[in-house]
N, C-alpha and C. Protein backbone atom coordinates (compact mmCIF):
# COMPACT_ATOMS: atom_id res chain seq x y z
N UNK A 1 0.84 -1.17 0.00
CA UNK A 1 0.00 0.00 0.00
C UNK A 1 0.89 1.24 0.00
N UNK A 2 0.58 2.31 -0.72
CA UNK A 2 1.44 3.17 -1.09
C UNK A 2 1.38 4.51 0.15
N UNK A 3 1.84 5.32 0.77
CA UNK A 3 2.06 6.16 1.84
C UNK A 3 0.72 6.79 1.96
N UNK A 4 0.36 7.09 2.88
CA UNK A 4 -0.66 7.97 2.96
C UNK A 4 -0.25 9.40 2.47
N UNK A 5 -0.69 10.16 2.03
CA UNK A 5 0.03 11.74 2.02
C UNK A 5 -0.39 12.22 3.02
N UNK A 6 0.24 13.76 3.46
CA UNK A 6 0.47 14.58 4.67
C UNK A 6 -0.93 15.47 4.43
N UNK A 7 -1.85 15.50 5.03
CA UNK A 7 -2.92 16.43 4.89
C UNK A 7 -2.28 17.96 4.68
N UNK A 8 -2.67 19.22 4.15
CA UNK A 8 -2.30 20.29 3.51
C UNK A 8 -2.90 21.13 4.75
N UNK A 9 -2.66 22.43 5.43
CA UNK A 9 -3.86 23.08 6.49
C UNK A 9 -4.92 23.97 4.94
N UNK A 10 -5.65 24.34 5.49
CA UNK A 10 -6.47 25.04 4.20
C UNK A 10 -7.22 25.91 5.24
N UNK A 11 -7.71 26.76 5.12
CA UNK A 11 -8.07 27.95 5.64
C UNK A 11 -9.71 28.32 5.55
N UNK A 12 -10.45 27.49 4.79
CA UNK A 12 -11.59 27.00 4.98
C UNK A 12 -12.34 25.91 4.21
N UNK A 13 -13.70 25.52 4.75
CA UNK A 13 -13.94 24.01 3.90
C UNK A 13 -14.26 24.09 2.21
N UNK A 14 -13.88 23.03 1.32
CA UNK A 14 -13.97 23.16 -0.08
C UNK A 14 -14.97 22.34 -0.37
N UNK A 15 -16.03 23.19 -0.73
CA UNK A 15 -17.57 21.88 -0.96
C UNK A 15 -18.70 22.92 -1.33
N UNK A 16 -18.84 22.62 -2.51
CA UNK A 16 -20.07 23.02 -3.24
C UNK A 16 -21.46 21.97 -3.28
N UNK A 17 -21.42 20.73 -2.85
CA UNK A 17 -22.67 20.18 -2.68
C UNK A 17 -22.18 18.76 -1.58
N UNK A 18 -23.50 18.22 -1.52
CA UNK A 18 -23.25 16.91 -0.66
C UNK A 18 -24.26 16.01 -1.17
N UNK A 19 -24.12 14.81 -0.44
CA UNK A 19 -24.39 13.44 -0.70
C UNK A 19 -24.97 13.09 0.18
N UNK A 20 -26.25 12.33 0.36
CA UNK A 20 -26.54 11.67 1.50
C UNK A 20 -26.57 10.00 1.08
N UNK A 21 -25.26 9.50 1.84
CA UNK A 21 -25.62 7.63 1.32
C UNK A 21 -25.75 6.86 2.52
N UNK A 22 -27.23 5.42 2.18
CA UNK A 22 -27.09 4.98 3.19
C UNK A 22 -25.74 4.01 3.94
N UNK A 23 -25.64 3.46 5.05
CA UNK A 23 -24.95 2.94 5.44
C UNK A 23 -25.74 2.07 6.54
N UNK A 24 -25.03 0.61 7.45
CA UNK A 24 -25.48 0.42 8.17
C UNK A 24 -25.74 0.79 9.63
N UNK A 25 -25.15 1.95 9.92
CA UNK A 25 -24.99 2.56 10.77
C UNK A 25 -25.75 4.30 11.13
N UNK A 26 -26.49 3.82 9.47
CA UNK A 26 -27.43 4.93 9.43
C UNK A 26 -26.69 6.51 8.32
N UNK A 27 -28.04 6.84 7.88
CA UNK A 27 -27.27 7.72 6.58
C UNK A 27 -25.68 8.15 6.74
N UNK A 28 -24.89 8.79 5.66
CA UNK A 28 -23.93 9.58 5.99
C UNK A 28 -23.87 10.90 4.96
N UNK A 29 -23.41 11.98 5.63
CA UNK A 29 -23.62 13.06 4.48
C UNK A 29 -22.23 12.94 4.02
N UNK A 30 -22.33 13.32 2.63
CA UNK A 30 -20.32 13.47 2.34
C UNK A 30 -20.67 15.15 1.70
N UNK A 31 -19.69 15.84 1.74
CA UNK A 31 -19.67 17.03 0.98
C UNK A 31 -18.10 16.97 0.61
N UNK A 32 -18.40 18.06 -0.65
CA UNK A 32 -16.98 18.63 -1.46
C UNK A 32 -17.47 19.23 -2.87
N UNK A 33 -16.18 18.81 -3.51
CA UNK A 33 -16.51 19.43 -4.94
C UNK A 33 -15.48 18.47 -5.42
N UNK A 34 -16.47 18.33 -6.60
CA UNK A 34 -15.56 17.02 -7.62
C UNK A 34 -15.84 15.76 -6.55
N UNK A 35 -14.69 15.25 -6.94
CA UNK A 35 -14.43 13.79 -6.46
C UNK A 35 -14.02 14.22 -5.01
N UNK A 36 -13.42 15.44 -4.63
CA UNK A 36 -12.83 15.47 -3.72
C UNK A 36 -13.50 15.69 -2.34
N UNK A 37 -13.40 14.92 -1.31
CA UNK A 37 -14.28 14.99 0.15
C UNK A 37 -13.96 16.08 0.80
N UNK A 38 -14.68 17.00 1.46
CA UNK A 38 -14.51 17.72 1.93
C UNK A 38 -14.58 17.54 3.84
N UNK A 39 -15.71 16.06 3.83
CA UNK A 39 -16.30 15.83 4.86
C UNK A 39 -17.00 14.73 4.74
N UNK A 40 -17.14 13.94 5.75
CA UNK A 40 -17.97 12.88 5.79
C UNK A 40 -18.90 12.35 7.33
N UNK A 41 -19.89 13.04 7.05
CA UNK A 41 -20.65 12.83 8.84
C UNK A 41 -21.62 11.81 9.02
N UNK A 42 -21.99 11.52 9.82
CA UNK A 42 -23.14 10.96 10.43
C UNK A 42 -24.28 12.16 10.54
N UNK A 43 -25.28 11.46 10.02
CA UNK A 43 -27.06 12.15 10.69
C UNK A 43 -27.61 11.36 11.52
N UNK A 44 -28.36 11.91 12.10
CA UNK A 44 -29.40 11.76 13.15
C UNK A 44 -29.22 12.52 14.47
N UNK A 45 -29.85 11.83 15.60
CA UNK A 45 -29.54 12.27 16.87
C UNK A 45 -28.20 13.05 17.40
N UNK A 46 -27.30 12.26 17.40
CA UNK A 46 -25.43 12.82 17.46
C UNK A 46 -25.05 13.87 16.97
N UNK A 47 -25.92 14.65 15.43
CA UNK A 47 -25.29 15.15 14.73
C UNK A 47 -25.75 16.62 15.58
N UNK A 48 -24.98 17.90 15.81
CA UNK A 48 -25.23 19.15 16.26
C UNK A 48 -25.27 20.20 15.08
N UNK A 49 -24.73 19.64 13.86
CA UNK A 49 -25.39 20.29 12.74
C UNK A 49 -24.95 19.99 11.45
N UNK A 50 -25.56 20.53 10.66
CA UNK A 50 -26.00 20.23 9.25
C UNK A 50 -25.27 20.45 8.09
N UNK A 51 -24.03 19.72 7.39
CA UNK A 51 -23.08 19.71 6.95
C UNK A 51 -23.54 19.92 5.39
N UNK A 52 -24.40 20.15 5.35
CA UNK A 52 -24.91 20.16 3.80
C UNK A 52 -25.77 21.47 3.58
N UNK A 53 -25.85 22.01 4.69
CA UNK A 53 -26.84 23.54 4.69
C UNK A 53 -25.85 24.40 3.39
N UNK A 54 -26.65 24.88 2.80
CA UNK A 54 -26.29 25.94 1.71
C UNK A 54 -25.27 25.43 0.97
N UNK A 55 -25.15 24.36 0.81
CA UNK A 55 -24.65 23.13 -1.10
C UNK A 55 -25.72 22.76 -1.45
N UNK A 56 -25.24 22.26 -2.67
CA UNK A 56 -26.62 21.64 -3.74
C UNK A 56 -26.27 20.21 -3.36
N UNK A 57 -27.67 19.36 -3.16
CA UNK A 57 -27.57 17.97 -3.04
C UNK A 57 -27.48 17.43 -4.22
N UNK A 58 -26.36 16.87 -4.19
CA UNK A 58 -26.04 15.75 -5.79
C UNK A 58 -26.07 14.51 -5.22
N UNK A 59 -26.41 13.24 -4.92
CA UNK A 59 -26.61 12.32 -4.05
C UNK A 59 -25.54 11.42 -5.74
N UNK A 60 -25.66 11.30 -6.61
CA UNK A 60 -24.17 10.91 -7.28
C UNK A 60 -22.86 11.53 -7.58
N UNK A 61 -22.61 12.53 -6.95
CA UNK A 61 -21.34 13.27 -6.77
C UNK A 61 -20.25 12.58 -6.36
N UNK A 62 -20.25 11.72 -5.34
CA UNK A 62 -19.19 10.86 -5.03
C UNK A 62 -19.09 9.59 -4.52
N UNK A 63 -19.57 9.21 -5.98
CA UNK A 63 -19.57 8.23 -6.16
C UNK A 63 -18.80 6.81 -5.75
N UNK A 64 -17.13 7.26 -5.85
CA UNK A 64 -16.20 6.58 -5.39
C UNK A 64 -16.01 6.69 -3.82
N UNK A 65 -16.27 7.76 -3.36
CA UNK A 65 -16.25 7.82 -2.08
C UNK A 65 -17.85 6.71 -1.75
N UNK A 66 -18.83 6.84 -1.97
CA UNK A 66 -19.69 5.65 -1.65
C UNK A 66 -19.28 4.25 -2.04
N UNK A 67 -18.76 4.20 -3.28
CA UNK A 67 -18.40 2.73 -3.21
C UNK A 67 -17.20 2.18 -2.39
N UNK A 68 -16.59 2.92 -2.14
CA UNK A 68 -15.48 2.14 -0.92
C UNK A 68 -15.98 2.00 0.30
N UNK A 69 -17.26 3.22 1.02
CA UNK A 69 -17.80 3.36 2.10
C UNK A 69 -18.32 1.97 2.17
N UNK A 70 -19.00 1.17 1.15
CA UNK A 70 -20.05 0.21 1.02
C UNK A 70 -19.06 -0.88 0.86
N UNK A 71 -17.76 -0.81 0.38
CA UNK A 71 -17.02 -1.82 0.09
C UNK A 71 -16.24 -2.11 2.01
N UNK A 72 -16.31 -0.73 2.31
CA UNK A 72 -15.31 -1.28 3.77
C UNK A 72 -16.65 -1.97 4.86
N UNK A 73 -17.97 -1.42 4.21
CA UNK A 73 -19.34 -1.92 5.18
C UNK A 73 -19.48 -3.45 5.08
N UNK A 74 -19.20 -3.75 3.59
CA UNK A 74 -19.39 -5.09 3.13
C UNK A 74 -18.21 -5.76 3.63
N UNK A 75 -16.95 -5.39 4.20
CA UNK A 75 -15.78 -6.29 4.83
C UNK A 75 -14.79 -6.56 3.72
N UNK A 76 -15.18 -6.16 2.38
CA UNK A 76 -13.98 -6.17 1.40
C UNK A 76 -12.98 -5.12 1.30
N UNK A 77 -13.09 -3.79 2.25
CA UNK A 77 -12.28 -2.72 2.00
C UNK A 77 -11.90 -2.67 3.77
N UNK A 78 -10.38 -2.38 3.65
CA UNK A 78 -9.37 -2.10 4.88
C UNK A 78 -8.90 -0.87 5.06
N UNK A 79 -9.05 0.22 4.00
CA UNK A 79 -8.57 1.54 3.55
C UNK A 79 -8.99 2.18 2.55
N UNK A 80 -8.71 3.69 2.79
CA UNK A 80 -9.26 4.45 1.75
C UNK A 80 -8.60 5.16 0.95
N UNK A 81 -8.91 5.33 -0.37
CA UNK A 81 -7.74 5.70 -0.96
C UNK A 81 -8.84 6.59 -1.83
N UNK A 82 -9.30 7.77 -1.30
CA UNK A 82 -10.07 9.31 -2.06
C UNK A 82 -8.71 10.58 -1.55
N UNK A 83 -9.08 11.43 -2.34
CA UNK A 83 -8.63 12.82 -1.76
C UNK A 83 -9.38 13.59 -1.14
N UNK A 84 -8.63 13.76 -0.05
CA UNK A 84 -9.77 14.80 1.31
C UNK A 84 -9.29 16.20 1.13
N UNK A 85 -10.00 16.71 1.45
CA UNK A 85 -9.53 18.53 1.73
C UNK A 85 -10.05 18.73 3.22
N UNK A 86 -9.86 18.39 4.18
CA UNK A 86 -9.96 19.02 5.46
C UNK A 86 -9.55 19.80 5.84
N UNK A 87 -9.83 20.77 6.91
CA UNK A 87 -10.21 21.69 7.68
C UNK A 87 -9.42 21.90 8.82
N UNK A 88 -8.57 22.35 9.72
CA UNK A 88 -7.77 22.51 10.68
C UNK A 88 -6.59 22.89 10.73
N UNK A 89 -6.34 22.56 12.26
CA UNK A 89 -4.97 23.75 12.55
C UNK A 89 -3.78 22.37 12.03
N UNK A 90 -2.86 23.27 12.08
CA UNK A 90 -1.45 22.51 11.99
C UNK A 90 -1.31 21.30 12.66
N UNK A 91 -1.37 20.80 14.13
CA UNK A 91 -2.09 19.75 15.04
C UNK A 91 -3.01 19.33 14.58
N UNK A 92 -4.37 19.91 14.38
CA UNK A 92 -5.39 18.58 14.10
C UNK A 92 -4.70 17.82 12.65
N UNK A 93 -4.38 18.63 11.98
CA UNK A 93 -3.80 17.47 10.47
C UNK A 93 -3.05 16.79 10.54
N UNK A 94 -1.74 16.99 11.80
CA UNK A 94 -0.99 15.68 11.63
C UNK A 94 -1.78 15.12 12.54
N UNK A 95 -2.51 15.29 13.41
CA UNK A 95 -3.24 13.91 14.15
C UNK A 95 -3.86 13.37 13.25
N UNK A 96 -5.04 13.80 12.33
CA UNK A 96 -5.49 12.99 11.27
C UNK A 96 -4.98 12.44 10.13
N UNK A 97 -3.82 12.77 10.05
CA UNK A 97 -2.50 11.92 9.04
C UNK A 97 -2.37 10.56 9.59
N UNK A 98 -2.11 10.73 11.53
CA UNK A 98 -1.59 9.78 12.30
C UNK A 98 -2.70 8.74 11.96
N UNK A 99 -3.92 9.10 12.29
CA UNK A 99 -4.98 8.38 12.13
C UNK A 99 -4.83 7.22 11.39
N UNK A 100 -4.58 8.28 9.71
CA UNK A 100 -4.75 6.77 8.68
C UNK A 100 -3.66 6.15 8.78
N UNK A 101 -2.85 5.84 10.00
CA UNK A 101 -1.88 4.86 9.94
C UNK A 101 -2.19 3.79 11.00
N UNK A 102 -3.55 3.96 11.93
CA UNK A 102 -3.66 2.63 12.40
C UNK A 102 -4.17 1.85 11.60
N UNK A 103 -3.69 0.25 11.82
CA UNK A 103 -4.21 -0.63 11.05
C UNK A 103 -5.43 -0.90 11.02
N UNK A 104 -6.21 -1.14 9.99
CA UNK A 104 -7.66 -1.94 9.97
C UNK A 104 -7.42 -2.65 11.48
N UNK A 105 -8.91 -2.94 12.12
CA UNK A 105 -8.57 -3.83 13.58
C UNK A 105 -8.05 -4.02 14.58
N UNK A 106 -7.02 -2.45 14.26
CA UNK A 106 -6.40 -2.63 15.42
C UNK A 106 -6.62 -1.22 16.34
N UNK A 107 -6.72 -0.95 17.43
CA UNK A 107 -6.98 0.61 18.29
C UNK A 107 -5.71 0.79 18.85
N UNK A 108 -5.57 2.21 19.15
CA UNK A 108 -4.26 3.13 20.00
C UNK A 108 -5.06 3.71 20.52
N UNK A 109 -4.40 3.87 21.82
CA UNK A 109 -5.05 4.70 22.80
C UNK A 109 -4.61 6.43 22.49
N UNK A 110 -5.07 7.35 22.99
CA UNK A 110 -4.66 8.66 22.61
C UNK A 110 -3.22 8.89 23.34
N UNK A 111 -2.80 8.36 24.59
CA UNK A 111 -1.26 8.44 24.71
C UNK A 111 -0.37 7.87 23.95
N UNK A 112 -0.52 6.39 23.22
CA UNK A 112 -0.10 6.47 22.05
C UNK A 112 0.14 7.19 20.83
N UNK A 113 -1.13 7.90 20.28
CA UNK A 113 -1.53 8.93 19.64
C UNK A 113 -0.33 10.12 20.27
N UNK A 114 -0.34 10.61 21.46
CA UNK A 114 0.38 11.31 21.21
C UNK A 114 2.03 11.59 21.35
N UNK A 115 2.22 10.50 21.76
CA UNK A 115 3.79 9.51 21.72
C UNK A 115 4.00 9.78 20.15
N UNK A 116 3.53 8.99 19.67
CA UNK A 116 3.61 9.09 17.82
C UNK A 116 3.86 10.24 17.05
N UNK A 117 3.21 11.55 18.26
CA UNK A 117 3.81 12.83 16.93
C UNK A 117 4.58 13.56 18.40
N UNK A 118 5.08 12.79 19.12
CA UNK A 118 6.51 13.58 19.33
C UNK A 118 6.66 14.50 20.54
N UNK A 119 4.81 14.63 20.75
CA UNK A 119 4.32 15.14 22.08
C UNK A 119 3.77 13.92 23.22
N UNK A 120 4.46 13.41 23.64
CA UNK A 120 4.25 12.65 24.61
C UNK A 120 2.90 13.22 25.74
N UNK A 121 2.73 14.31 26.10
CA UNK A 121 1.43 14.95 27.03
C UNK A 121 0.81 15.78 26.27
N UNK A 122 0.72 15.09 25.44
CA UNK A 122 -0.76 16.00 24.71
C UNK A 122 -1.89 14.65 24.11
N UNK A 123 -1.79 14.03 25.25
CA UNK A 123 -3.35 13.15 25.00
C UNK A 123 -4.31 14.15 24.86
N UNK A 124 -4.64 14.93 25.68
CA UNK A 124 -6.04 15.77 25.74
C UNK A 124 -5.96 16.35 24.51
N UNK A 125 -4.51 16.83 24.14
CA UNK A 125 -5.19 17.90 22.75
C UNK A 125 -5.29 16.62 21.48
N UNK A 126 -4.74 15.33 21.28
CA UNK A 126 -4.71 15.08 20.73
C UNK A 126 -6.34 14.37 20.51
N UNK A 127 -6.99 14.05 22.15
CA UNK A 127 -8.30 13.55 22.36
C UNK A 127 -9.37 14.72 21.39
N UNK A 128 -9.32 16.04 21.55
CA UNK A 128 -9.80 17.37 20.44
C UNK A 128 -9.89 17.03 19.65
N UNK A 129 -8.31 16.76 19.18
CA UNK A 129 -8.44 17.07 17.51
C UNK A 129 -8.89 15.67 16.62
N UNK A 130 -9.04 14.82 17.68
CA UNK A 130 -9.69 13.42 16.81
C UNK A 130 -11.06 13.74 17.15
N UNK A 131 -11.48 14.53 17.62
CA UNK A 131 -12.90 14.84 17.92
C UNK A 131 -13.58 15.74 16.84
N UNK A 132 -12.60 16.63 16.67
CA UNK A 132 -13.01 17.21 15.10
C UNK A 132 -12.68 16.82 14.09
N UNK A 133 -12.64 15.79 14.12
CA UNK A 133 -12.27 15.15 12.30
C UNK A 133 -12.98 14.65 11.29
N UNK A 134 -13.41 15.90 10.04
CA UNK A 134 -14.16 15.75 9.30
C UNK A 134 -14.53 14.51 8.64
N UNK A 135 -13.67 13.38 8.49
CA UNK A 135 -13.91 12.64 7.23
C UNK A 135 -14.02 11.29 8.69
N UNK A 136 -14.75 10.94 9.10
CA UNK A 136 -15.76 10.21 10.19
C UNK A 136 -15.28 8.83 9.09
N UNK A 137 -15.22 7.52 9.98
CA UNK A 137 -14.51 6.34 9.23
C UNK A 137 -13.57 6.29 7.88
N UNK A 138 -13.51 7.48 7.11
CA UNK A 138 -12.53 7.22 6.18
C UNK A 138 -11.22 7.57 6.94
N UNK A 139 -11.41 8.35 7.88
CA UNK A 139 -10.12 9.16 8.27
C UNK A 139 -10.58 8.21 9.96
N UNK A 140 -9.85 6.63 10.15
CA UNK A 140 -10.68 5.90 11.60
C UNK A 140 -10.83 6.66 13.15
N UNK A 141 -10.73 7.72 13.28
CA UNK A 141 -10.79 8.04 14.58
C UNK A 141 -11.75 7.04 15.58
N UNK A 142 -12.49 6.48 15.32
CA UNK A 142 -12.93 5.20 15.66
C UNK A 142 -11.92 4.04 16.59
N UNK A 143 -10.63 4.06 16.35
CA UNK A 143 -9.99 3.35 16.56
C UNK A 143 -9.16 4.00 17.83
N UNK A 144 -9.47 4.99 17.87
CA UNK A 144 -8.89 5.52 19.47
C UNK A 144 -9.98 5.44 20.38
N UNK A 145 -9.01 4.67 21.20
CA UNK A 145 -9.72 4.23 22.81
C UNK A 145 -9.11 4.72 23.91
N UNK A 146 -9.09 4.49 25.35
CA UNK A 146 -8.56 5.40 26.62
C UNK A 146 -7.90 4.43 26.74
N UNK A 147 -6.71 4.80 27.38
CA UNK A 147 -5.57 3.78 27.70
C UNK A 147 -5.99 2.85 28.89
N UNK A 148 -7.29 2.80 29.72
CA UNK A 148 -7.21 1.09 30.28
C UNK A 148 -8.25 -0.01 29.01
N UNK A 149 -8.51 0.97 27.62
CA UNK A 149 -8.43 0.04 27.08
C UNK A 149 -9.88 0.27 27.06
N UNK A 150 -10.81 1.10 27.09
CA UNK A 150 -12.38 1.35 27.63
C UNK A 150 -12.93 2.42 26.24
N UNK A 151 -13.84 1.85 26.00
CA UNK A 151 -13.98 3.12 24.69
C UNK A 151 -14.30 4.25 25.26
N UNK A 152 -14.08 5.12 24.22
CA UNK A 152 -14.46 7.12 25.16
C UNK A 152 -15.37 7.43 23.64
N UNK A 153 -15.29 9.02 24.03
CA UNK A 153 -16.03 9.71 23.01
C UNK A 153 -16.17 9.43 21.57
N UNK A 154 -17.60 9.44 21.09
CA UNK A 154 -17.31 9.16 19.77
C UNK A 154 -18.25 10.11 19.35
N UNK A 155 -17.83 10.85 18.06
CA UNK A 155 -18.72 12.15 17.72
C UNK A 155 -20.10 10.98 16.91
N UNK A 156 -20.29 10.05 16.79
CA UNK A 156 -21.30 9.46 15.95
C UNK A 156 -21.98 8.70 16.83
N UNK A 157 -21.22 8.79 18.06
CA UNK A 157 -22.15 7.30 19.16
C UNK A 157 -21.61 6.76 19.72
N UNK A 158 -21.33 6.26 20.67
CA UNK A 158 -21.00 4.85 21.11
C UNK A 158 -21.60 3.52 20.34
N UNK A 159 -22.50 3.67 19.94
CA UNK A 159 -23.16 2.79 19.68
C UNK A 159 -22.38 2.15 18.06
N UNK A 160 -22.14 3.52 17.61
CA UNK A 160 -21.39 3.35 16.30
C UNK A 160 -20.31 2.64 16.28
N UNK A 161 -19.47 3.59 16.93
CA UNK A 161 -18.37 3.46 17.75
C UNK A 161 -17.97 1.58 17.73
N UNK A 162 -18.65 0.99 18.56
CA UNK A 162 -18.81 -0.04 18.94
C UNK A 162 -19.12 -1.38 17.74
N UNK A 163 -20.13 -0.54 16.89
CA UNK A 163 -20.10 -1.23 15.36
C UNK A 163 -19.17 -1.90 14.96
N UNK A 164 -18.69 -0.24 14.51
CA UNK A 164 -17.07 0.13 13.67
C UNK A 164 -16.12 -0.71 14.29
N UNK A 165 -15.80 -0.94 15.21
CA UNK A 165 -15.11 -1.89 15.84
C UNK A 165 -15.20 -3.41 15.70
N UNK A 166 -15.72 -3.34 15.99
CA UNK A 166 -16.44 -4.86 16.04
C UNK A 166 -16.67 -5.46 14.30
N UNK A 167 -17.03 -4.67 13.51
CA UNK A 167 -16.74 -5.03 12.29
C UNK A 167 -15.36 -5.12 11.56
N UNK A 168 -14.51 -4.26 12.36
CA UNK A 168 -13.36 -4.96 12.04
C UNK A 168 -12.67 -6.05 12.76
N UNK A 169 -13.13 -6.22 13.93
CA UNK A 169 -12.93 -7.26 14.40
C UNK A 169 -13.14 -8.61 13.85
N UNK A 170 -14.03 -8.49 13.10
CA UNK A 170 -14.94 -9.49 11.95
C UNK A 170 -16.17 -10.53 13.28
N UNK A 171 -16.37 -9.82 14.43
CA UNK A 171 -17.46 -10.00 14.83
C UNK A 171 -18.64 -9.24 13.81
N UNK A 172 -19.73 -10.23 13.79
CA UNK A 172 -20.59 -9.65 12.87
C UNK A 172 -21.32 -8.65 13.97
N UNK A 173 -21.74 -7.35 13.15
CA UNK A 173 -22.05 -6.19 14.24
C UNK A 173 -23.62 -6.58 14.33
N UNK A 174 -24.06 -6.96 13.24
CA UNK A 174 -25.39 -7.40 12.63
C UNK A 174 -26.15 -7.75 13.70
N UNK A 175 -25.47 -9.45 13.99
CA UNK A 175 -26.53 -10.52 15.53
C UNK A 175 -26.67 -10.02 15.76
């Protein structure tokens, strides 16, 4: 598998419309322009707001970004390979760089997380900036847990949370 690239900072979000596709975990909105993601959320209850207010809904806009979503739902996809344009400071992007380097199935705790970029005591900021991270399972923040090993916050649920996990675990989330 070829390197992940270094997320770019950008100075605000790039997205002229969005997508709403289902999933088993319940819709997801994607926004951007072109092929390129700008964002990828959860709706319903969890959500505090509306990632698609003032874009045009193209529900085939991204296309490729749905078929891998459906390919990693279906258990044939381990990674994602779209171009994101996210949103943040200098810190949140290399935490979400760090991100796409845990393995499918496997979790780091956020002191790991922040061992990895060099700041050893910045669990808490690093706990933030996986909290704001636009691109929700393409980019796994999912995969950070609290170091006795206990799941914590998840901007989509626990319940999700717990899915997402467990489907890579190859427990079926389904039963």
């Amino acid at each position: 598998m070829a390197p992940r690239p270094t997320l770019a900072p950008r100075s605000r979000a790039v997205a002229d419309r969005f997508a709403v596709i289902p999933s088993p975990v319940g819709d997801l909105i994607l926004t951007g322009t072109g092929p390129t993601l700008a964002g990828c959320w959860f709706t319903g209850p969890t959500s505090t707001t509306n990632p698609g207010a003032g874009l045009e809904r193209d529900d085939d806009a991204f296309a490729d970004a749905a078929g891998q979503l459906g390919e990693y739902f279906g258990g044939t996809r381990r990674s994602f390979d779209l171009e994101l344009t996210p949103v943040g400071t200098e810190f949140q992007l290399r935490v979400w760089t760090q991100l796409r380097t845990i393995p499918y199935g496997e979790t780091w705790s956020y002191g790991q997380m922040a061992v990895g970029l060099g700041a050893p005591n910045a669990s808490r900021a690093v706990g933030l900036a996986n909290g704001r991270n636009p691109h929700s399972i393409i980019v796994p923040c999912h995969r950070v847990i609290g170091a006795d090993g206990s799941l914590t916050g998840y901007g989509g649920g626990m319940d999700r949370k717990r899915f997402l996990l467990d489907l890579e675990a190859g427990i079926s989330p389904l039963a």
